[in-house]
Every structure is written in C-alpha cells, then in structure tokens.
C-alpha atoms as a PDB file:
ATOM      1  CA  UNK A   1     -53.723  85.667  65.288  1.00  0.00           C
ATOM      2  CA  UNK A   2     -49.828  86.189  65.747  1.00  0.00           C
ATOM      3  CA  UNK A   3     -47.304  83.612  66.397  1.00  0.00           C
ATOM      4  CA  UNK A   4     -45.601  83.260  69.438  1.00  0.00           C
ATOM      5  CA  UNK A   5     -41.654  82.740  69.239  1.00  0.00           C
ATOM      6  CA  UNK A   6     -41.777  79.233  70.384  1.00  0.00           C
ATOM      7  CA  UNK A   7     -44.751  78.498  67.459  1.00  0.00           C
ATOM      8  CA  UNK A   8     -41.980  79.885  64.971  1.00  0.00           C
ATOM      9  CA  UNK A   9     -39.392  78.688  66.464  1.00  0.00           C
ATOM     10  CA  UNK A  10     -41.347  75.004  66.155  1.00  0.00           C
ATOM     11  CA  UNK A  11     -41.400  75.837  62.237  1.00  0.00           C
ATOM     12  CA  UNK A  12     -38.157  76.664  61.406  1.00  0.00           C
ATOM     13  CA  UNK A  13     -36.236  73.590  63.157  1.00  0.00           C
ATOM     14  CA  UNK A  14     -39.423  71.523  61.532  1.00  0.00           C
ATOM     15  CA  UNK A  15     -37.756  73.391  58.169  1.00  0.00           C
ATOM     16  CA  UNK A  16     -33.987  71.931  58.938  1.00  0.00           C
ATOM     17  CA  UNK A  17     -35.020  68.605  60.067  1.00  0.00           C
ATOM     18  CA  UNK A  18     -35.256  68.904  63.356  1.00  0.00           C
ATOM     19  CA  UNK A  19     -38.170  68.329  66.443  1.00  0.00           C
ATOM     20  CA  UNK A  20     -39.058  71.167  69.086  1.00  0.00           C
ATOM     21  CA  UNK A  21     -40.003  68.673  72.145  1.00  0.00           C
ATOM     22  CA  UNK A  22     -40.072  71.198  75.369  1.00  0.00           C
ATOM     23  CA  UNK A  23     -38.760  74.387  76.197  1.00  0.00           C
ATOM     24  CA  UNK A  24     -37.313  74.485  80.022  1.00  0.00           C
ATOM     25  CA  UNK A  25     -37.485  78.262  81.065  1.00  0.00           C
ATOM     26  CA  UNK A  26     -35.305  79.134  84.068  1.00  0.00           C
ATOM     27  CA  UNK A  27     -34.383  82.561  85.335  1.00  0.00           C
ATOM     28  CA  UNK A  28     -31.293  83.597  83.550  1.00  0.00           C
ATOM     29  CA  UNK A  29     -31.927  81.217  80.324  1.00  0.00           C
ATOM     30  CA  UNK A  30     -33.710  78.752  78.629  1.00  0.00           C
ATOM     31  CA  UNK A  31     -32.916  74.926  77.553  1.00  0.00           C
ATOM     32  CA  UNK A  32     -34.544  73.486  74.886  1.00  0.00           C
ATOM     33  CA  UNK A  33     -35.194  69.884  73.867  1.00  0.00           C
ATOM     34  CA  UNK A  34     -35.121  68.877  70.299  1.00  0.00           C
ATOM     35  CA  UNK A  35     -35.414  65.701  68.284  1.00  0.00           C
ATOM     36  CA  UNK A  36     -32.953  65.928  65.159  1.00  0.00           C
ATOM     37  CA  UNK A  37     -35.738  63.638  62.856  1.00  0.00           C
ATOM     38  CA  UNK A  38     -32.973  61.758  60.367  1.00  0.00           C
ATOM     39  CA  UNK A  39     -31.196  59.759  63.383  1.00  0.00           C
ATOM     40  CA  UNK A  40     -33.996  60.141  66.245  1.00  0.00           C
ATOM     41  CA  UNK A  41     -31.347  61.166  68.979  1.00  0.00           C
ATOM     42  CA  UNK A  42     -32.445  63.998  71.128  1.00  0.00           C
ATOM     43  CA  UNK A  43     -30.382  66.381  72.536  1.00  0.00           C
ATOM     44  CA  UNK A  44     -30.445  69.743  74.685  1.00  0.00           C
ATOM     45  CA  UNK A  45     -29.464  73.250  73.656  1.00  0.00           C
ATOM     46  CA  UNK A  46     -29.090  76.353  76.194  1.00  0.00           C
ATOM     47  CA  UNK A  47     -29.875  79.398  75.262  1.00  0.00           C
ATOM     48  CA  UNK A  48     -28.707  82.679  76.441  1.00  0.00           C
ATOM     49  CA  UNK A  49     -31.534  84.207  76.292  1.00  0.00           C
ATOM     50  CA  UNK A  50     -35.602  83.537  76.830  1.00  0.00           C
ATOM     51  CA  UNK A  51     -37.162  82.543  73.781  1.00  0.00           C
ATOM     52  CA  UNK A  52     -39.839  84.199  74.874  1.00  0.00           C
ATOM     53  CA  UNK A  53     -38.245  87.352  74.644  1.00  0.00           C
ATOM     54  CA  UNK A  54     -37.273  86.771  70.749  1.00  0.00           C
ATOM     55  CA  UNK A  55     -39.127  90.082  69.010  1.00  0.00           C
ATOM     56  CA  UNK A  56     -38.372  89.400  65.367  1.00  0.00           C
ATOM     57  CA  UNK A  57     -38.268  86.118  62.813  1.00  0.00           C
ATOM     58  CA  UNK A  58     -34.378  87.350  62.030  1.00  0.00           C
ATOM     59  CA  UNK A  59     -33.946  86.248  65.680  1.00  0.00           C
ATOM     60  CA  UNK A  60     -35.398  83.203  65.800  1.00  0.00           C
ATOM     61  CA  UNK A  61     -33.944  82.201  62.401  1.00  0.00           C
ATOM     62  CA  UNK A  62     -30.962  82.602  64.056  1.00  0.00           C
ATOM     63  CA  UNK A  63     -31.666  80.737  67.074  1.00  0.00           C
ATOM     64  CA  UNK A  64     -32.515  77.857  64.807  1.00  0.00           C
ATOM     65  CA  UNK A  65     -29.782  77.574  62.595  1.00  0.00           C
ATOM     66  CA  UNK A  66     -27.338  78.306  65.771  1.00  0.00           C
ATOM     67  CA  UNK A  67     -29.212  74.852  66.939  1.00  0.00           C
ATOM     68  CA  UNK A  68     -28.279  73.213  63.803  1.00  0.00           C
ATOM     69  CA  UNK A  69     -24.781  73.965  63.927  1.00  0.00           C
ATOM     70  CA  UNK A  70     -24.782  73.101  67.237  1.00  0.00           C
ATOM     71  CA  UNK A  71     -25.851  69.723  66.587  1.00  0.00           C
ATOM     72  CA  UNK A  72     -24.159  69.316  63.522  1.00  0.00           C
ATOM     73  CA  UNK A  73     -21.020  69.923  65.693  1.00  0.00           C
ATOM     74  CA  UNK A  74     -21.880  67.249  68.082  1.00  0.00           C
ATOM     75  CA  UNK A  75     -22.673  64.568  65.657  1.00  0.00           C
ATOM     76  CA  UNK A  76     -18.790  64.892  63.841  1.00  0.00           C
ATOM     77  CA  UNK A  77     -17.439  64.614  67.210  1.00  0.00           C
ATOM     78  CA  UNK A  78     -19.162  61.776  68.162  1.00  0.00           C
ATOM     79  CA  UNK A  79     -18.238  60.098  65.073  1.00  0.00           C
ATOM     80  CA  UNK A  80     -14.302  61.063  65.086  1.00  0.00           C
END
C-alpha cells in the first residue's frame, strides 16, 4: 500500500529527531505542529504549500530538513 506524504513526512522528522503532532490544512497553506524530541518544546512551521500535494520523497525530504533548520534557527536565537 503507498505512503501518503504526511506518513513520510512522519518518518523523516522521526529520522532528525523530531515529532509530527498535527497538520492544520487551510486554503492557501498548511501549518504543522512538531515536537523537536531532545528538549520537548513544540513549535509551529507554515508551509507554502499543502503537504498533501508533495508528489515525490525529494520533496518531502526537503520539507523536513527545511523544518530542521527552521528550528535549529529558533533555538540559537532564543539562546543569544
């Protein structure tokens, strides 16, 4: 049975360390909730596009390691 984008997308950030929680669709984007599993904060990312409309892994890779920068880039802020 094939994957969905969200099931893959669950496995890669569960790969870098990190918790899909919910994906909030609206009707220009998406906003997704994830857990980052080291420090247990949780934080929100918005998309620019619908997950749901992610064809290949390539894409969703990138989705996931755009997350992890993302919160990577938080996280030094918050400490400086």
């Amino acid at each position: 049975m094939p994957k969905t984008p969200s099931v893959i997308l669950r496995e890669e950030l569960s790969r870098m360390g990190y918790e899909l929680l919910d994906i909030y669709q609206y009707r220009d984007r998406d906003i997704i909730r994830i857990k980052h599993r080291m420090s247990g904060k949780i934080f929100l990312y918005e998309t620019k596009r619908h997950v749901r409309d992610l064809v290949s892994r390539d894409e969703i890779r990138e989705l996931a390691s755009s997350i992890a920068e993302y919160y990577e880039s938080r996280r030094v802020k918050s400490k400086a």
